[in-house]
PDB file of N, CA and C in Angstrom:
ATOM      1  N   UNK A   1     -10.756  -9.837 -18.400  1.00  0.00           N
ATOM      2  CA  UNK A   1      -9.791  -9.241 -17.476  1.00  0.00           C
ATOM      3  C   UNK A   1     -10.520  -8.727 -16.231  1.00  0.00           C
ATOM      4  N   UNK A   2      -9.914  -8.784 -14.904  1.00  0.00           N
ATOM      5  CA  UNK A   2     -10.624  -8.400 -13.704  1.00  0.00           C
ATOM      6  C   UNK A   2      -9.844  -7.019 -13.260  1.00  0.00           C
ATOM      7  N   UNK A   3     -10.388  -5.987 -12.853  1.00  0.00           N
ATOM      8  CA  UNK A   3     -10.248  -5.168 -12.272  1.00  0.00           C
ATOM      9  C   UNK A   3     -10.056  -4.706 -11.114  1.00  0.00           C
ATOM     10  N   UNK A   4      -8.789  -3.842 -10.242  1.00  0.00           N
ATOM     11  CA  UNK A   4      -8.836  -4.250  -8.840  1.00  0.00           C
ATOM     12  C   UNK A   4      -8.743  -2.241  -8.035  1.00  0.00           C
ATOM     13  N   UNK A   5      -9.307  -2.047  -7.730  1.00  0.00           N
ATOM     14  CA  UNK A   5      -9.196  -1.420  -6.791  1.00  0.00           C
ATOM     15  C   UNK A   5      -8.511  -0.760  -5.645  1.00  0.00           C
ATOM     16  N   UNK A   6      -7.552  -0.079  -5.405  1.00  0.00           N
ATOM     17  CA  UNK A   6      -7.038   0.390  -4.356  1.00  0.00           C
ATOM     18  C   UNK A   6      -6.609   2.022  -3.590  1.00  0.00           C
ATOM     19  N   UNK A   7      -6.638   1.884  -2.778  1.00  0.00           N
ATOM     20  CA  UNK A   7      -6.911   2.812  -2.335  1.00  0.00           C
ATOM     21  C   UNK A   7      -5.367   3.600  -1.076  1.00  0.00           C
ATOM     22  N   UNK A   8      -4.934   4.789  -1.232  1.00  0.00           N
ATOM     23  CA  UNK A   8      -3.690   5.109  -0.220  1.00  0.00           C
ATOM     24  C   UNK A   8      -2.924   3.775   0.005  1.00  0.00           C
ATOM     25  N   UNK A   9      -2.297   2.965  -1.258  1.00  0.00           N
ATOM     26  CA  UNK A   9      -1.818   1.630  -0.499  1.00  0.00           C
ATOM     27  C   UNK A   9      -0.709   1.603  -2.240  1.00  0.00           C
ATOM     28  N   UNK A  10       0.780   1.131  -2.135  1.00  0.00           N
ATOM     29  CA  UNK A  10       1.336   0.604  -3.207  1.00  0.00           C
ATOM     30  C   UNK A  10       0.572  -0.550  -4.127  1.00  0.00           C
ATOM     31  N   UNK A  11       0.471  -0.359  -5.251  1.00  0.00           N
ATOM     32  CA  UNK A  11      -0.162  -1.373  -6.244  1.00  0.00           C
ATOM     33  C   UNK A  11       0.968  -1.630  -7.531  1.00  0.00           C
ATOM     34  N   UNK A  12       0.573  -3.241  -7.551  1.00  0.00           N
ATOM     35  CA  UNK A  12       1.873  -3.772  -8.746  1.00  0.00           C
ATOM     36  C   UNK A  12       1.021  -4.040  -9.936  1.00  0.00           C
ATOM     37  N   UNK A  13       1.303  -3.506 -11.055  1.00  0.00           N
ATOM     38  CA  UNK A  13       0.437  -4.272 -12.053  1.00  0.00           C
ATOM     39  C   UNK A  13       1.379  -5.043 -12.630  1.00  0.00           C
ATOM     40  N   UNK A  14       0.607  -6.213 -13.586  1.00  0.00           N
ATOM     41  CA  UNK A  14       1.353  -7.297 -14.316  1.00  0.00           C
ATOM     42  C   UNK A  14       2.692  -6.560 -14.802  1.00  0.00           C
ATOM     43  N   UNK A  15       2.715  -5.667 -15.056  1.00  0.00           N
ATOM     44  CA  UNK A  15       3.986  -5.549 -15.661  1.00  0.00           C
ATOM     45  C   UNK A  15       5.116  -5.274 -14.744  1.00  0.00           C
ATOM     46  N   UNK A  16       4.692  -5.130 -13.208  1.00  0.00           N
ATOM     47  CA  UNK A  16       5.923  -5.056 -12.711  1.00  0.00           C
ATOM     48  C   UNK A  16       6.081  -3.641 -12.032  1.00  0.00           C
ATOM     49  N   UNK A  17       5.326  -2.537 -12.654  1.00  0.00           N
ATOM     50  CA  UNK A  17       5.535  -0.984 -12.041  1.00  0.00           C
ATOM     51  C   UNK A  17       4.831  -1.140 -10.993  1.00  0.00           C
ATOM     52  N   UNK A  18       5.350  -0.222 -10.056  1.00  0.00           N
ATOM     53  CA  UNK A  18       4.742  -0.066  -9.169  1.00  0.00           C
ATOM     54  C   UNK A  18       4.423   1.842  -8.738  1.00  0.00           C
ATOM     55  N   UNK A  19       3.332   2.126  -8.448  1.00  0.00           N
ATOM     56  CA  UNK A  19       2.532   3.156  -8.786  1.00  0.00           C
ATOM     57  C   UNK A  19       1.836   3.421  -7.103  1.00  0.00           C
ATOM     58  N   UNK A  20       2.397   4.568  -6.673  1.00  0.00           N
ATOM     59  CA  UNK A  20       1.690   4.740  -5.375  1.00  0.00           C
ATOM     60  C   UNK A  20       0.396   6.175  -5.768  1.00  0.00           C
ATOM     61  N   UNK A  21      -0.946   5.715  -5.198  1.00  0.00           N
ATOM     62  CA  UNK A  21      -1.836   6.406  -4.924  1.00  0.00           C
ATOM     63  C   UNK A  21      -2.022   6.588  -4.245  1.00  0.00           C
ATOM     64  N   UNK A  22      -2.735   8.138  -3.656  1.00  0.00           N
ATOM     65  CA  UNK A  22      -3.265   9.386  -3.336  1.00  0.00           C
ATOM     66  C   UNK A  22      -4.524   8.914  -2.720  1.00  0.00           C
ATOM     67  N   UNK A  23      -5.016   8.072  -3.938  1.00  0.00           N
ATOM     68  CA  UNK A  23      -7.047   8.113  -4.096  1.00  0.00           C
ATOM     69  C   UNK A  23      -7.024   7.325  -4.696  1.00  0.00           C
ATOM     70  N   UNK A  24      -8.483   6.787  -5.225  1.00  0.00           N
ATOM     71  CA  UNK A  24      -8.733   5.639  -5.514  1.00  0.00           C
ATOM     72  C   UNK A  24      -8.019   5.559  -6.931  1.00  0.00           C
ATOM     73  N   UNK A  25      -7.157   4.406  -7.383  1.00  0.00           N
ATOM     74  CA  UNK A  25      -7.066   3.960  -8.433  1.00  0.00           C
ATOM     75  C   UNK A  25      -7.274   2.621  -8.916  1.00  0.00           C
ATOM     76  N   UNK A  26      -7.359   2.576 -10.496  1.00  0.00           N
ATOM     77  CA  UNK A  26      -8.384   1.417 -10.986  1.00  0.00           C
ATOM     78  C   UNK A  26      -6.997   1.089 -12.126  1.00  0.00           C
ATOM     79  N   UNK A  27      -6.923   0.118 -11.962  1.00  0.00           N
ATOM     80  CA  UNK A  27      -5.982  -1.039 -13.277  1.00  0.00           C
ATOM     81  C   UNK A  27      -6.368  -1.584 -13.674  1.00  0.00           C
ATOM     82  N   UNK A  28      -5.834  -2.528 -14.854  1.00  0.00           N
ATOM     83  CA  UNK A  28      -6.369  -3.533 -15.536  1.00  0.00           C
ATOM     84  C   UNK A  28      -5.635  -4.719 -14.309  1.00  0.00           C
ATOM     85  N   UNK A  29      -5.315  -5.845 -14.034  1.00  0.00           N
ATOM     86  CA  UNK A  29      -4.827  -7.078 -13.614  1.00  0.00           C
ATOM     87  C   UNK A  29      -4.123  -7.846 -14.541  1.00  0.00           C
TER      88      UNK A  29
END
């Protein structure tokens, strides 16, 4: 599994949620 990175920006993980960060957050892909 690859890991992605983001930063003050909306992120989707495979499942579909979507999760706004602050600071850096780390997911699975």
């Amino acid at each position: 599994m690859d890991y992605r990175i983001s930063q003050n920006q909306f992120v989707i993980s495979d499942h579909g949620n979507i999760f706004f960060v602050n600071f850096i957050f780390i997911y699975k892909k």
